[in-house]
C-alpha atoms as a PDB file:
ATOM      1  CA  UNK A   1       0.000   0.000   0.000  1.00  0.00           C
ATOM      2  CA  UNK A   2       2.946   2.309   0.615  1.00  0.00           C
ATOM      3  CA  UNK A   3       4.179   1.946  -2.963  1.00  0.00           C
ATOM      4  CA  UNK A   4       0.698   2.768  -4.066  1.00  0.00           C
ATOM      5  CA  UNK A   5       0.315   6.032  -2.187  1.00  0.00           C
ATOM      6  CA  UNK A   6       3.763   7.098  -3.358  1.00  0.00           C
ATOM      7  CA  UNK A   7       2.697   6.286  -6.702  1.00  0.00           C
ATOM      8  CA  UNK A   8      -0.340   8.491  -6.609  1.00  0.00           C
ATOM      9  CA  UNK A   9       1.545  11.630  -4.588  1.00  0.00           C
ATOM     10  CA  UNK A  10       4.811  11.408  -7.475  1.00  0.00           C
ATOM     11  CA  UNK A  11       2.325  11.393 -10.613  1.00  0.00           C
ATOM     12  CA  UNK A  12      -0.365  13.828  -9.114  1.00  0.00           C
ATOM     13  CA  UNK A  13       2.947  16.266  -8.345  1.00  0.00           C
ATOM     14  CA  UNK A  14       5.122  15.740 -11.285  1.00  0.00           C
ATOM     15  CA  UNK A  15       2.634  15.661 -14.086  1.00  0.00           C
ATOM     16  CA  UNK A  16       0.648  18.776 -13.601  1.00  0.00           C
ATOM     17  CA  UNK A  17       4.202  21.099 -13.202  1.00  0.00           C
ATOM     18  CA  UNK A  18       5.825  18.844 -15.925  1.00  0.00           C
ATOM     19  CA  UNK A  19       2.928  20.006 -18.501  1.00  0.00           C
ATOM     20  CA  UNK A  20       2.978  23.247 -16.935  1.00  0.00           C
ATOM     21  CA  UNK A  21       6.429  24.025 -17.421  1.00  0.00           C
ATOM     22  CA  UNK A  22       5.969  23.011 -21.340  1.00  0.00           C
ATOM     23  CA  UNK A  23       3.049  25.570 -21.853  1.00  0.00           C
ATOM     24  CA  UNK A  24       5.970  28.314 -20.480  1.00  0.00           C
ATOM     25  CA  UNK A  25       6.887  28.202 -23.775  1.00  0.00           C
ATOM     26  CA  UNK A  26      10.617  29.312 -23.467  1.00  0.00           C
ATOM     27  CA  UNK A  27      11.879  27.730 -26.429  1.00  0.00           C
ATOM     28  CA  UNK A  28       9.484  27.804 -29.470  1.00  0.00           C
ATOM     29  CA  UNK A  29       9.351  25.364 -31.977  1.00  0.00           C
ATOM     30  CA  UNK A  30       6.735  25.105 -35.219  1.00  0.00           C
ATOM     31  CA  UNK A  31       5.734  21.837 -35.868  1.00  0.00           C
ATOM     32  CA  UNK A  32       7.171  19.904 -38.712  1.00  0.00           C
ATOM     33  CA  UNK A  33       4.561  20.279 -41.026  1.00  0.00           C
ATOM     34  CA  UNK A  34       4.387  24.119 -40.572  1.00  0.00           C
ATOM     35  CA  UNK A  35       8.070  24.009 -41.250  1.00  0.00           C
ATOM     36  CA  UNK A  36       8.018  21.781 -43.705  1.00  0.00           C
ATOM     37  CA  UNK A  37       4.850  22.961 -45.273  1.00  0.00           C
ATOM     38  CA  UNK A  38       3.101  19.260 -45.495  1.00  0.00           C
ATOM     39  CA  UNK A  39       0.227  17.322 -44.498  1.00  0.00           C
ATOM     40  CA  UNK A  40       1.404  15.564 -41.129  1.00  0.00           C
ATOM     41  CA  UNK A  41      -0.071  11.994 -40.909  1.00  0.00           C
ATOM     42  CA  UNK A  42      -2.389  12.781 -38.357  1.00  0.00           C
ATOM     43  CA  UNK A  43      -4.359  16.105 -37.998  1.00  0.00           C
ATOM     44  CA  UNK A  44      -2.963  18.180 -35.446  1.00  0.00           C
ATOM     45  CA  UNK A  45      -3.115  21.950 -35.018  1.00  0.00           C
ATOM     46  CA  UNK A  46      -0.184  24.354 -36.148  1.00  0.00           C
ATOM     47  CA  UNK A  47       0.606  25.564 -32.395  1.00  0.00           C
ATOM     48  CA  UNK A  48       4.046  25.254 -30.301  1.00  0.00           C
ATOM     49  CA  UNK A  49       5.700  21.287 -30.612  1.00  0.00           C
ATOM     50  CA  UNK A  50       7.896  21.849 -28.015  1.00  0.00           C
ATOM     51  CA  UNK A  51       7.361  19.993 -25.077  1.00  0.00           C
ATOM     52  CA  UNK A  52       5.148  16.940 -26.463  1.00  0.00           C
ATOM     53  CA  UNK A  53       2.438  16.462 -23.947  1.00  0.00           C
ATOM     54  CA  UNK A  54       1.511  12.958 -24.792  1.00  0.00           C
ATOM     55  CA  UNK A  55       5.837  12.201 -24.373  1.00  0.00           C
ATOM     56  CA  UNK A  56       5.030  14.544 -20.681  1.00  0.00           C
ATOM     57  CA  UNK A  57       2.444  12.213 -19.335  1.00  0.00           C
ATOM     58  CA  UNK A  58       4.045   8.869 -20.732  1.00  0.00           C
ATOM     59  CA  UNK A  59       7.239  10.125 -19.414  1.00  0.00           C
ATOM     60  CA  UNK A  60       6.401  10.783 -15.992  1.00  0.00           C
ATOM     61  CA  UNK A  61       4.083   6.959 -15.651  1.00  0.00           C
ATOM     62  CA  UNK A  62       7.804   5.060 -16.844  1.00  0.00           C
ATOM     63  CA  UNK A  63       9.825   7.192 -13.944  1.00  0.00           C
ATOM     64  CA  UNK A  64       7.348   6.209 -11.677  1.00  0.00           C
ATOM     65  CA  UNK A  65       6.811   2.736 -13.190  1.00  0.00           C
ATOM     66  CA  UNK A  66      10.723   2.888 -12.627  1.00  0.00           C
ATOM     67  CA  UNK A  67      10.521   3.498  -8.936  1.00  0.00           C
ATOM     68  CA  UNK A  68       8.319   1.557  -8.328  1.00  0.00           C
ATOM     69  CA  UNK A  69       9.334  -1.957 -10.231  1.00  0.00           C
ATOM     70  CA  UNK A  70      12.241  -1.919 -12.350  1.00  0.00           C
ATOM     71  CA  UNK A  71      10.776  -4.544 -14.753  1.00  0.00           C
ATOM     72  CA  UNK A  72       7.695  -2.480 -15.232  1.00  0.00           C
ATOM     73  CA  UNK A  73       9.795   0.975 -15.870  1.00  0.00           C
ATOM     74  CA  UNK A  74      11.888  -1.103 -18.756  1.00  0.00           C
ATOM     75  CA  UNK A  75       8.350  -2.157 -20.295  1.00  0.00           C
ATOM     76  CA  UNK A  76       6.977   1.489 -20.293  1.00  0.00           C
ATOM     77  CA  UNK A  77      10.180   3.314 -20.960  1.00  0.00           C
ATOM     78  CA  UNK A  78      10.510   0.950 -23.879  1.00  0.00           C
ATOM     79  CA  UNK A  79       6.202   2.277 -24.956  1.00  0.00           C
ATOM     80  CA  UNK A  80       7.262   5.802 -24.273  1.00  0.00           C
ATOM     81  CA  UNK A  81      10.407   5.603 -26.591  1.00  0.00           C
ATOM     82  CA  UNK A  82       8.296   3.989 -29.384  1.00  0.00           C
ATOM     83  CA  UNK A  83       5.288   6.823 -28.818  1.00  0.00           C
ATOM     84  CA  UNK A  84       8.322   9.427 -29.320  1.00  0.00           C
ATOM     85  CA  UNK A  85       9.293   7.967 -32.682  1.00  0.00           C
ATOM     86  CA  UNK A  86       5.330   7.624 -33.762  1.00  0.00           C
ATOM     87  CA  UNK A  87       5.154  11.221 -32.723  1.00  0.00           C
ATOM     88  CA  UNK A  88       8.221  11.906 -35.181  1.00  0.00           C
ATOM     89  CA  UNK A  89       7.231   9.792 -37.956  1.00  0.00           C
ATOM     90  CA  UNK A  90       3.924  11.185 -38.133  1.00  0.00           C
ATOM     91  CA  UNK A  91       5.205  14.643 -38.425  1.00  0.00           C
ATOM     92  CA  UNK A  92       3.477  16.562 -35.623  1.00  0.00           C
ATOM     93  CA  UNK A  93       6.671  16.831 -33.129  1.00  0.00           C
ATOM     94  CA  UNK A  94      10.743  17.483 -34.129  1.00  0.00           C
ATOM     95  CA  UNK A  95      13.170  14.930 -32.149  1.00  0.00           C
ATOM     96  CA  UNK A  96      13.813  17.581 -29.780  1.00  0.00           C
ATOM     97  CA  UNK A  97      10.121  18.082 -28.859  1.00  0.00           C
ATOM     98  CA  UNK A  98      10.074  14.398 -27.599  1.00  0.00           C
ATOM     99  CA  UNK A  99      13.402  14.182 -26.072  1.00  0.00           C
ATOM    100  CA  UNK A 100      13.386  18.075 -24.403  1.00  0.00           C
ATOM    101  CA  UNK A 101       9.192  15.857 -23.418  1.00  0.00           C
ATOM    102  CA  UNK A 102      11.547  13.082 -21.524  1.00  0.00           C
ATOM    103  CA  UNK A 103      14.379  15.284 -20.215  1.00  0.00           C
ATOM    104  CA  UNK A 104      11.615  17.326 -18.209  1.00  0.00           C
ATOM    105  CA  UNK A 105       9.412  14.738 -17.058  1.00  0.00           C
ATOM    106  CA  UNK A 106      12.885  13.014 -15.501  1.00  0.00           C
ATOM    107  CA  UNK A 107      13.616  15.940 -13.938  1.00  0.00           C
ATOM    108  CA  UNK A 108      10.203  16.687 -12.893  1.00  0.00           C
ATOM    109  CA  UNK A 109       9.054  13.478 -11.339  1.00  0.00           C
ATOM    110  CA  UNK A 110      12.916  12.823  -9.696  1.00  0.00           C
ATOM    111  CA  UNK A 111      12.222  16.600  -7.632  1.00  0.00           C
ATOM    112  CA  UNK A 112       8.852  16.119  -6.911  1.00  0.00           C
ATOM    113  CA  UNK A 113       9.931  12.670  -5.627  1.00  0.00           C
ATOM    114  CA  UNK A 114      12.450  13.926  -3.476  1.00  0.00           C
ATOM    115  CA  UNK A 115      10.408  16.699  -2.330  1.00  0.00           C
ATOM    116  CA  UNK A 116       8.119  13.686  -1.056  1.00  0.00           C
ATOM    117  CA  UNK A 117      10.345  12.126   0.852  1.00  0.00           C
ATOM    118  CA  UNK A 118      11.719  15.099   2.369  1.00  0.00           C
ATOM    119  CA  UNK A 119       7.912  15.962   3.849  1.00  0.00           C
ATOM    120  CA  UNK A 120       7.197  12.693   5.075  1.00  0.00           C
ATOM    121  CA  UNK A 121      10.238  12.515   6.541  1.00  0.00           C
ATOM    122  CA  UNK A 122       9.413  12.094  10.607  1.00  0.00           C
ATOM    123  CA  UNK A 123      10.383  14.883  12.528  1.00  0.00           C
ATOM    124  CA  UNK A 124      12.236  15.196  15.175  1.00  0.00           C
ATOM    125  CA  UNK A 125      11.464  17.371  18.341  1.00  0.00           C
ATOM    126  CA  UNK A 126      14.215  17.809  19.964  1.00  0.00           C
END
């Protein structure tokens, strides 16, 4: 049950800053197909690629997958790695949109984890 709870605190606190941080916008990147001036595989509006939200969310469930059971982290990191090259193929992100995507949900999830820990930490009263 412990594992669970963590679970639950490390996604609910890492995904909504990890997406939040992409909408910043501090690096702006077109999508391929307004670049590239094509029809992208599937429809997708012309806005900001950069961070990929669907590489965000799938990011942070493998680092927690990760901490939680290493076998299960391998199995979704392996999903989220083959969603980022979809997303490329299909035209709607850049390779940098879905790597800069796993970079920040790492980062994310590892502070919010730690951040975690550190509160539940029990205090002394001395």
């Amino acid at each position: 049950m412990e594992k669970e709870s963590h679970f639950c605190r490390i996604f609910g606190g890492a995904d909504l800053p990890g997406r939040s941080f992409g909408r910043i916008a501090l690096y702006f990147d077109p999508r391929p197909f307004v670049a590239g001036h094509f029809t992208p595989l599937l429809y997708h509006i012309p806005d900001n690629g950069f961070p990929s939200d669907h590489l965000l969310l799938v990011s942070v469930i493998a680092m927690i997958g990760t901490y939680w059971n290493k076998k299960l982290g391998a199995v979704l990191w392996i999903l989220a790695v083959i969603i980022a090259i979809a997303r490329v193929y299909v035209g709607v992100h850049h390779v940098i949109d879905v790597v800069g995507s796993m970079v920040i949900a790492i980062a994310v999830t590892m502070m919010v984890r730690r951040i975690i820990f550190i509160l539940s930490e029990p205090k002394n009263k001395y």
